[in-house]
N, C-alpha and C. Protein backbone atom coordinates (compact mmCIF):
# COMPACT_ATOMS: atom_id res chain seq x y z
N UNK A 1 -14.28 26.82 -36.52
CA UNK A 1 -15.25 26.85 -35.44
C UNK A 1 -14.57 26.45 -34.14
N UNK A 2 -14.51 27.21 -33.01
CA UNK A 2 -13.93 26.80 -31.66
C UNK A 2 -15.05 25.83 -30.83
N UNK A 3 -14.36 25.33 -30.32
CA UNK A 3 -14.97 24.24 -29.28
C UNK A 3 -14.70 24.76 -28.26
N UNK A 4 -16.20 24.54 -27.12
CA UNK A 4 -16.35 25.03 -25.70
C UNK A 4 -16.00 24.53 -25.28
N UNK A 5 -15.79 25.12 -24.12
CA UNK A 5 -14.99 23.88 -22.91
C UNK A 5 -16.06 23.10 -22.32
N UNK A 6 -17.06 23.04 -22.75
CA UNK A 6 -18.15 21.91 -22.03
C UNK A 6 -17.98 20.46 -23.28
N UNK A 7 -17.81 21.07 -24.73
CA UNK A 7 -17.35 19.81 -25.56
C UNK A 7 -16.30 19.06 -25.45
N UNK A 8 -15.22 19.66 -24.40
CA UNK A 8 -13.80 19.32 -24.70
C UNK A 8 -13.47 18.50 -23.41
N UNK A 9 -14.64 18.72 -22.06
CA UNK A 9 -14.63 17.98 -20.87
C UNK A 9 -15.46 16.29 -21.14
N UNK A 10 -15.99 16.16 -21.84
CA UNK A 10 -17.16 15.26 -22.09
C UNK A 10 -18.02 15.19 -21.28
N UNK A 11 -18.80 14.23 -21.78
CA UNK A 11 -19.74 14.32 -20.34
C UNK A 11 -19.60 14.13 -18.76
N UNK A 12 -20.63 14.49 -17.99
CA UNK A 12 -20.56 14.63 -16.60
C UNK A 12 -20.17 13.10 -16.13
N UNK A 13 -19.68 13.26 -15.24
CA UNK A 13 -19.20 11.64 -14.25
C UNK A 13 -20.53 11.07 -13.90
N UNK A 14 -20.31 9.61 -14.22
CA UNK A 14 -22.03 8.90 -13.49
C UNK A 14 -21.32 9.20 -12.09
N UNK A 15 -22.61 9.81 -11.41
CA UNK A 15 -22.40 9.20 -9.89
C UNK A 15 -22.87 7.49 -8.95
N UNK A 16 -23.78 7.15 -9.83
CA UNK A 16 -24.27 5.72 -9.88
C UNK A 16 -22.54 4.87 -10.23
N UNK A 17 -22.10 5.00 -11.41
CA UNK A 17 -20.93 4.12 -12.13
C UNK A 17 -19.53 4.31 -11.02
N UNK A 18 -19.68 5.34 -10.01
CA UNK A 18 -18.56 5.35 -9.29
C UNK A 18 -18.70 5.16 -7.73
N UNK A 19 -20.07 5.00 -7.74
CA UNK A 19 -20.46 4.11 -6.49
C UNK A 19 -20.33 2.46 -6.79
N UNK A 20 -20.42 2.15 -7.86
CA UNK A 20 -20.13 0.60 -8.04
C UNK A 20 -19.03 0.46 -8.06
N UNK A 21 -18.32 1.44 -8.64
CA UNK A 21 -16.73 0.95 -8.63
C UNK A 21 -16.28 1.05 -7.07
N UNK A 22 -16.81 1.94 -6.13
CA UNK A 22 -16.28 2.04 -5.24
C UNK A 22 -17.00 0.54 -4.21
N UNK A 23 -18.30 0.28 -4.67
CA UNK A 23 -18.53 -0.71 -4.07
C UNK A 23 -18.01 -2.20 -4.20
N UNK A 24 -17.24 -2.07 -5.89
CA UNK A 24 -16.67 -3.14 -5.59
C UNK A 24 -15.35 -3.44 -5.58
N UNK A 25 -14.41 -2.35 -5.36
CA UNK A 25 -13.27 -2.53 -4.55
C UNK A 25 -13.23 -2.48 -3.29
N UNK A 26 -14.73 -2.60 -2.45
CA UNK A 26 -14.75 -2.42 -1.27
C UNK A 26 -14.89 -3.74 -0.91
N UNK A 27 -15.73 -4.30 -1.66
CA UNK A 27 -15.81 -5.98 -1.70
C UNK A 27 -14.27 -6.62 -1.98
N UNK A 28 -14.07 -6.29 -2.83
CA UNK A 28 -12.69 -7.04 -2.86
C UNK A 28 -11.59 -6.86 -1.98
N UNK A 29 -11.34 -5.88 -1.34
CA UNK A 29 -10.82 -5.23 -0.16
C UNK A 29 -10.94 -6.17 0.80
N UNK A 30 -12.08 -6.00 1.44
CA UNK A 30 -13.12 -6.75 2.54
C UNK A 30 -12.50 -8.17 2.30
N UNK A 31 -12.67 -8.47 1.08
CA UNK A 31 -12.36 -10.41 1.13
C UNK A 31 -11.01 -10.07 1.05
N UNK A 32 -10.21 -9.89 0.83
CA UNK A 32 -8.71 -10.07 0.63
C UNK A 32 -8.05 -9.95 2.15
N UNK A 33 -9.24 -9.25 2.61
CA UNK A 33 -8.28 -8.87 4.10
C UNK A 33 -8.76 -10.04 5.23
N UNK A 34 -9.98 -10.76 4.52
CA UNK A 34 -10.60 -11.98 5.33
C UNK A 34 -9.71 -13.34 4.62
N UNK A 35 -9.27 -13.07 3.86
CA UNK A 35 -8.30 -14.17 3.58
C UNK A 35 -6.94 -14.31 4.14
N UNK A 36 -6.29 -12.65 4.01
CA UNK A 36 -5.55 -12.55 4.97
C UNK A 36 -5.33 -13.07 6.34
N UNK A 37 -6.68 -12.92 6.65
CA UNK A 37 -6.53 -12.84 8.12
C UNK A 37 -6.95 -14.62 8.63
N UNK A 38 -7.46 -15.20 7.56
CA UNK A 38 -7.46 -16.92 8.25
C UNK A 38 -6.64 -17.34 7.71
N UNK A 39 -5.44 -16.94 6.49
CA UNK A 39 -4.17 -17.78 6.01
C UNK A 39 -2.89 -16.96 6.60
N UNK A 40 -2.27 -17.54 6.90
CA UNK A 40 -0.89 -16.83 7.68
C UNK A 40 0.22 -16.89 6.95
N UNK A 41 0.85 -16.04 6.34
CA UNK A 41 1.55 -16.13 5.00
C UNK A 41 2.88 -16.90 5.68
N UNK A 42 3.15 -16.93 6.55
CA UNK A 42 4.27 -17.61 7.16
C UNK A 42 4.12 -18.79 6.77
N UNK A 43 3.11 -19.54 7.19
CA UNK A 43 2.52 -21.07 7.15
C UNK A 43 2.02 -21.32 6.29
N UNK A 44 1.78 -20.70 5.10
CA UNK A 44 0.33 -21.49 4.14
C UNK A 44 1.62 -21.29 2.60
N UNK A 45 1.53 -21.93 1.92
CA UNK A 45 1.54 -22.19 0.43
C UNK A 45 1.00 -21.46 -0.44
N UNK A 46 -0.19 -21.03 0.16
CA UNK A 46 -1.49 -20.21 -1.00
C UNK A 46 -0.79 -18.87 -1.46
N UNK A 47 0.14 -18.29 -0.59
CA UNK A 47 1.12 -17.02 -1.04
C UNK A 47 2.45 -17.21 -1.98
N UNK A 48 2.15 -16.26 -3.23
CA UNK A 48 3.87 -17.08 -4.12
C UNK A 48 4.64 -15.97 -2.95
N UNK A 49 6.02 -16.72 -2.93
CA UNK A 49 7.03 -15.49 -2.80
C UNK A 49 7.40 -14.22 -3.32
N UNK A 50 7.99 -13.80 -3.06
CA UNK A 50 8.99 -12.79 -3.03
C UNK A 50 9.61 -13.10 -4.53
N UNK A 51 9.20 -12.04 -5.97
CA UNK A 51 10.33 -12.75 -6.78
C UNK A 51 11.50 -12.12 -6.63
N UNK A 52 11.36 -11.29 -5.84
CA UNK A 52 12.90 -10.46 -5.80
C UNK A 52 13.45 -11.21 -5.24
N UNK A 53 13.12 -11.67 -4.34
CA UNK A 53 13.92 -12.58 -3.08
C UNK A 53 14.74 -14.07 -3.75
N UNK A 54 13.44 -14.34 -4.18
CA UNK A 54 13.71 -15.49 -5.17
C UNK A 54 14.54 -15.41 -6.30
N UNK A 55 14.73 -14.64 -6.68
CA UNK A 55 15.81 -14.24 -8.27
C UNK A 55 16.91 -14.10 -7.46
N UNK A 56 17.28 -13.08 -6.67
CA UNK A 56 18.46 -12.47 -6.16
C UNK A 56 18.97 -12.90 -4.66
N UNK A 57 17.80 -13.46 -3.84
CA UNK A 57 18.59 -13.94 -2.45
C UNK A 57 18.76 -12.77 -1.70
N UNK A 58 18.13 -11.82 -1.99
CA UNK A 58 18.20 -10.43 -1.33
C UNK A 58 16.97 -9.62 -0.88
N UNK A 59 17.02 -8.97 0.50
CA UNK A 59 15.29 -8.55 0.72
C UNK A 59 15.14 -7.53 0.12
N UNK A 60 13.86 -7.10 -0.38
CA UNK A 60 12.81 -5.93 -1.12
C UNK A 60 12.53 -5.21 0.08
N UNK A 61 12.42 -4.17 0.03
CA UNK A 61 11.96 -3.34 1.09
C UNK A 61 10.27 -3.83 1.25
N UNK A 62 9.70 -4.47 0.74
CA UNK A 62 8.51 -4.64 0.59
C UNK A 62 8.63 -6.23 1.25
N UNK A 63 9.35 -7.05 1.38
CA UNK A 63 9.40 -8.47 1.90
C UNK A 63 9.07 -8.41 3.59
N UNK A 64 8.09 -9.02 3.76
CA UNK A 64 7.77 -8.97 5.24
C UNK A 64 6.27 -8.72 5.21
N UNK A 65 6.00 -7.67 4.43
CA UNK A 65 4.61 -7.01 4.21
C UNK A 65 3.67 -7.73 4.53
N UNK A 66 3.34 -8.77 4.02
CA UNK A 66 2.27 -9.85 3.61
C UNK A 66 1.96 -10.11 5.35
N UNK A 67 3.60 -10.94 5.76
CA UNK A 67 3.17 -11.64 7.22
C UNK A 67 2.71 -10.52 7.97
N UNK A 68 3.34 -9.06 8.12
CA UNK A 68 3.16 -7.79 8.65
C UNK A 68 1.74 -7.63 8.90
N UNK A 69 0.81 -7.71 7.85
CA UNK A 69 -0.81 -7.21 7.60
C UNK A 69 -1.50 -8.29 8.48
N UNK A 70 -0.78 -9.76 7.98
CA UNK A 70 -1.71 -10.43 8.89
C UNK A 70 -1.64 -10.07 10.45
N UNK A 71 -0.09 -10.07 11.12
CA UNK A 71 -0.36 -9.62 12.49
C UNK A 71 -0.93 -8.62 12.87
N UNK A 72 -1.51 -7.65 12.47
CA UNK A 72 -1.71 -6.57 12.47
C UNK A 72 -3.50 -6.74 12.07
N UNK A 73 -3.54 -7.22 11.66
CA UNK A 73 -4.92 -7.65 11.30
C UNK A 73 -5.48 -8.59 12.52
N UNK A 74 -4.53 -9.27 13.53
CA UNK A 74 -4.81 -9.98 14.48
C UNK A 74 -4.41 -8.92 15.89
N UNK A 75 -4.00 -8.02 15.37
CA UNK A 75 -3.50 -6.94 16.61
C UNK A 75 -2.41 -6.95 17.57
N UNK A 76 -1.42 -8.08 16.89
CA UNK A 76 -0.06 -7.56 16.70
C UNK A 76 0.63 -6.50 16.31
N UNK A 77 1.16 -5.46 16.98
CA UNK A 77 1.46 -4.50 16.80
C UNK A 77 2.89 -4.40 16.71
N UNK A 78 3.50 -4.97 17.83
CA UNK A 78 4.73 -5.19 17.09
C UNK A 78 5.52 -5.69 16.62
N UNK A 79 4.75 -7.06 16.19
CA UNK A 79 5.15 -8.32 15.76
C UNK A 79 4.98 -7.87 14.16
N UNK A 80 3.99 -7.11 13.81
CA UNK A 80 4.17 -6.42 12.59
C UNK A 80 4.83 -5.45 12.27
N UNK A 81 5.23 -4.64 13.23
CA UNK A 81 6.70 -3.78 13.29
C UNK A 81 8.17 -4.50 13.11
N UNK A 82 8.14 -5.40 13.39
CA UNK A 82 9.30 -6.30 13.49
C UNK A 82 9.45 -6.56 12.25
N UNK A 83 8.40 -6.96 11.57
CA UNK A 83 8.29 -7.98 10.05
C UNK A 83 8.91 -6.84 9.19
N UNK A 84 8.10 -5.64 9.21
CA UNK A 84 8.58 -4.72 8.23
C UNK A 84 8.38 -3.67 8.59
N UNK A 85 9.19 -2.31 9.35
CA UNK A 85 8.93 -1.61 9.57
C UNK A 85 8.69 -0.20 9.07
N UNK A 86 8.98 -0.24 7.91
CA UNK A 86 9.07 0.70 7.46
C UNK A 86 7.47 0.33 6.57
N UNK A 87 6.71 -0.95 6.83
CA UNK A 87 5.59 -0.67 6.13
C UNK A 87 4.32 -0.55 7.04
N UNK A 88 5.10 -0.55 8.50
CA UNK A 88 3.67 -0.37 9.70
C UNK A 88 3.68 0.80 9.51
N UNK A 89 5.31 1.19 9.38
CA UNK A 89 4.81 3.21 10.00
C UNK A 89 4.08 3.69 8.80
N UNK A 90 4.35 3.43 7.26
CA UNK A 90 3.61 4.10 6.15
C UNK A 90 2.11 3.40 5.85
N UNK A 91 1.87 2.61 6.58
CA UNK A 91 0.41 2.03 6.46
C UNK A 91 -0.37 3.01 6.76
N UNK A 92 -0.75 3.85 7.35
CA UNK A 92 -1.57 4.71 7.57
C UNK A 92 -1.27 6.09 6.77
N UNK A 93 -0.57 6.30 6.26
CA UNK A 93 -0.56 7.47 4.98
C UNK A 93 -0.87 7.05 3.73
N UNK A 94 -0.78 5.43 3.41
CA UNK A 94 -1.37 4.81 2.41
C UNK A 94 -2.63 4.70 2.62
N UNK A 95 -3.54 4.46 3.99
CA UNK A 95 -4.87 4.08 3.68
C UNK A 95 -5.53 5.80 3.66
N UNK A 96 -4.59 6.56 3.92
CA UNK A 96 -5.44 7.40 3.71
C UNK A 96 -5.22 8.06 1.79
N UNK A 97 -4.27 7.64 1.59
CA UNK A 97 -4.02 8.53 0.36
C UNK A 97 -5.09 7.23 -0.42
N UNK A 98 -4.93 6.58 -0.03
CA UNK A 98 -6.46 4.99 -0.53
C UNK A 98 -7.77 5.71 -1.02
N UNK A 99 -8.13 6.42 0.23
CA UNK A 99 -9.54 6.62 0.88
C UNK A 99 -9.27 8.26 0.01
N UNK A 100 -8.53 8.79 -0.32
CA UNK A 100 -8.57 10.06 -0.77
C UNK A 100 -8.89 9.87 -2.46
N UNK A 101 -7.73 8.62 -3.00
CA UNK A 101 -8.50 8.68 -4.76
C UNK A 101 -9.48 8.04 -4.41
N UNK A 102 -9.64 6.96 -4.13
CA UNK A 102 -10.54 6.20 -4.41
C UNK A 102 -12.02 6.04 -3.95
N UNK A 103 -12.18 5.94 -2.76
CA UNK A 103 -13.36 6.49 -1.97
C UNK A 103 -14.20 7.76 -2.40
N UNK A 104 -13.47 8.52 -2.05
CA UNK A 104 -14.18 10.00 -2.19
C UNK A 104 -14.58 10.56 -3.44
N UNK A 105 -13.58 9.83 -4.64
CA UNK A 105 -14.27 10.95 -6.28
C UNK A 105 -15.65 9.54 -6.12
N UNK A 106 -15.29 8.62 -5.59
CA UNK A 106 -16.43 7.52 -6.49
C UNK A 106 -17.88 7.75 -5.56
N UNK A 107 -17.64 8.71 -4.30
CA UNK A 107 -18.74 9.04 -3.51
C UNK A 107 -19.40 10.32 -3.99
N UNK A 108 -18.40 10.80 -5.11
CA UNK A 108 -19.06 12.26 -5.18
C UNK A 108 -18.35 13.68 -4.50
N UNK A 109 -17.36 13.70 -3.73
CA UNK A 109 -17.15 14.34 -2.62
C UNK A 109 -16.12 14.54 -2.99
N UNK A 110 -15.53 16.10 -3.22
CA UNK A 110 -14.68 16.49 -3.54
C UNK A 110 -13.29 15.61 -2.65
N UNK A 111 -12.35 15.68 -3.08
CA UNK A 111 -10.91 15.23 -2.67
C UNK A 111 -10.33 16.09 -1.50
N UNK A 112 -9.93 16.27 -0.75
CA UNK A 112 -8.89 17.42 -0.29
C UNK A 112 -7.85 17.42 -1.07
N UNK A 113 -7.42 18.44 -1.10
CA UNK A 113 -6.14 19.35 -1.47
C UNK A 113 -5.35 19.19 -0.32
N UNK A 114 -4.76 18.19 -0.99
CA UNK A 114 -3.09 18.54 0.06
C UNK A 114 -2.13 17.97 -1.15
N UNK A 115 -1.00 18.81 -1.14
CA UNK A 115 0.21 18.52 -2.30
C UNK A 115 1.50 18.67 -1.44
N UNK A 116 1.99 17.78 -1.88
CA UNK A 116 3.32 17.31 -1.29
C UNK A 116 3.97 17.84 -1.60
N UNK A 117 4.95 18.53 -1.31
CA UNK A 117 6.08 19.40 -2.16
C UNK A 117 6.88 18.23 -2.80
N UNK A 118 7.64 18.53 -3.72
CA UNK A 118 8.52 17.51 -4.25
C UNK A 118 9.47 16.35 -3.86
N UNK A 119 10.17 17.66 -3.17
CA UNK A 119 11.36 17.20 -1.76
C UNK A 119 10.58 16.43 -0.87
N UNK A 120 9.73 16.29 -0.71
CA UNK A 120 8.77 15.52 0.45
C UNK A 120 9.28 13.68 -0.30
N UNK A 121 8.61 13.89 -1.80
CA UNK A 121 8.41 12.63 -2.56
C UNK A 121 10.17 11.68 -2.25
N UNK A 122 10.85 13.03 -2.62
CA UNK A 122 12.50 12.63 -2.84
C UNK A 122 13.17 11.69 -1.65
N UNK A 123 12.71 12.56 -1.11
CA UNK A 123 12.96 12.00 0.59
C UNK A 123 12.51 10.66 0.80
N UNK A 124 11.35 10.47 0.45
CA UNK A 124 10.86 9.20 0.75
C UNK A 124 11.52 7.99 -0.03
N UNK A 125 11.85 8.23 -1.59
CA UNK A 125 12.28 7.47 -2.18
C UNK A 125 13.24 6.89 -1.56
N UNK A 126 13.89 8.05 -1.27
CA UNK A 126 15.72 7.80 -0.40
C UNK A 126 15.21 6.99 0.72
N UNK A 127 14.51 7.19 1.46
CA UNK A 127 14.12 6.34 2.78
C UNK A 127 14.10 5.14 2.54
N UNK A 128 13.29 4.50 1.69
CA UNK A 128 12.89 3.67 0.58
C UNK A 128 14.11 3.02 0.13
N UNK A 129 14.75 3.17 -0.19
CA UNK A 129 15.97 2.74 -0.88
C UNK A 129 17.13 2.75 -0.08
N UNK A 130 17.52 3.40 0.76
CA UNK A 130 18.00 3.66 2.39
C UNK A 130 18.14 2.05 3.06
N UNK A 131 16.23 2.33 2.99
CA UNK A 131 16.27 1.01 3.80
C UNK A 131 16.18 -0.57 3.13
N UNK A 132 16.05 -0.71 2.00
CA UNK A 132 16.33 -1.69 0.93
C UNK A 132 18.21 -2.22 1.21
N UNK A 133 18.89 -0.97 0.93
CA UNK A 133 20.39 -1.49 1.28
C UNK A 133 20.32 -1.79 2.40
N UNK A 134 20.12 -1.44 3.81
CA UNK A 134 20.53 -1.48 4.85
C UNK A 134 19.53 -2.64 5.74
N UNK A 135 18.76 -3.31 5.11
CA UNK A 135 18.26 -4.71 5.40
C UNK A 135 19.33 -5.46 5.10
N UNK A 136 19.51 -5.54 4.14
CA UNK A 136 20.51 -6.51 3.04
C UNK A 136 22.19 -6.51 3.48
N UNK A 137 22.56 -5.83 4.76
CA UNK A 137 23.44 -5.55 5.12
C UNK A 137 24.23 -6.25 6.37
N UNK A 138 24.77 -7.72 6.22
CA UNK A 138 24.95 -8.31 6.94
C UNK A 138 25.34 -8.07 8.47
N UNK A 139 26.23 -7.11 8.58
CA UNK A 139 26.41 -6.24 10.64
C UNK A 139 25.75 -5.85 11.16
N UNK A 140 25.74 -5.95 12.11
CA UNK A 140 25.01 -5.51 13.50
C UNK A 140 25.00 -4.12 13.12
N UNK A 141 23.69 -3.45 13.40
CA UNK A 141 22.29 -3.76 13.81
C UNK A 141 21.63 -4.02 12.45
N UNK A 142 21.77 -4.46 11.61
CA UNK A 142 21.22 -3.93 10.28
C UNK A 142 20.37 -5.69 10.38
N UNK A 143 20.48 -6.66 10.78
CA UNK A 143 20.12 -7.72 11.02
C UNK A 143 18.40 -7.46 11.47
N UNK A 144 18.45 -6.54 12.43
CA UNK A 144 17.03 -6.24 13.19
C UNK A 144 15.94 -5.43 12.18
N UNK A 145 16.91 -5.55 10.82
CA UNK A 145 15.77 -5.17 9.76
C UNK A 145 15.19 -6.31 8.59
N UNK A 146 15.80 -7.36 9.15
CA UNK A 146 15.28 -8.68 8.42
C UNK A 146 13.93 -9.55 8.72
N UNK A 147 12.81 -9.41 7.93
CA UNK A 147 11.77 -9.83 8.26
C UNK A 147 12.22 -11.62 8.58
């Protein structure tokens, strides 16, 4: 006996069950970024480190981030450029690729279609990793990439 493709999808998506989910990563969102924004990761304790940093004595391309959001959350612009730059400029292709899973299937509303070609992904990695060595790189200018 063959099975339809309506048995083999299961049932339909709650649209109720993905408005809660979306409502409550919106909550948690919301507070994380209000915590952010009255603790200053520079100054407060309440943030662990860096374990990369901490194991190895060496920056993560991701080290800076934390203090980055808060200035930026206070409207420092390039005081959060400074911290980490390579995570001001991709902050806004993240909140949107955010708002594209997450938001939109849990609203109901189809996704856009946009696909990255591969080479797009590759590239970035390399950027990514590019700039991981070349923080960590004691000569001038490579210094002006140290959060």
């Amino acid at each position: 006996m063959l099975e339809s493709d309506t048995d083999r999808r299961g049932p339909p998506p709650c649209s109720t069950c993905g408005r809660w989910k979306v409502g409550g990563l919106a909550i948690l969102g919301f507070t994380t970024l209000i915590v952010l924004f009255a603790h200053d990761p520079a100054n407060s304790m309440f943030y662990p480190p860096c374990p990369f940093r901490a194991l190895t004595g060496f920056y993560c391309p991701g080290c800076g981030t934390l203090r980055a959001l808060h200035q930026l959350l206070h409207g420092h612009l390039v005081a959060a450029f400074w911290l980490n730059p390579l995570a001001a400029l991709l902050l806004p292709f993240l909140g949107y690729a955010s708002l594209c899973s997450i938001v939109l299937p849990g609203s109901g509303r189809d996704v856009p279609a946009s696909l990255i070609p591969a080479i797009w992904i590759w590239v970035l990695l390399a950027v990514i990793v590019l700039f991981w060595i070349l923080r960590n790189v004691p000569g001038y200018p490579f210094p002006f990439l140290v959060p």
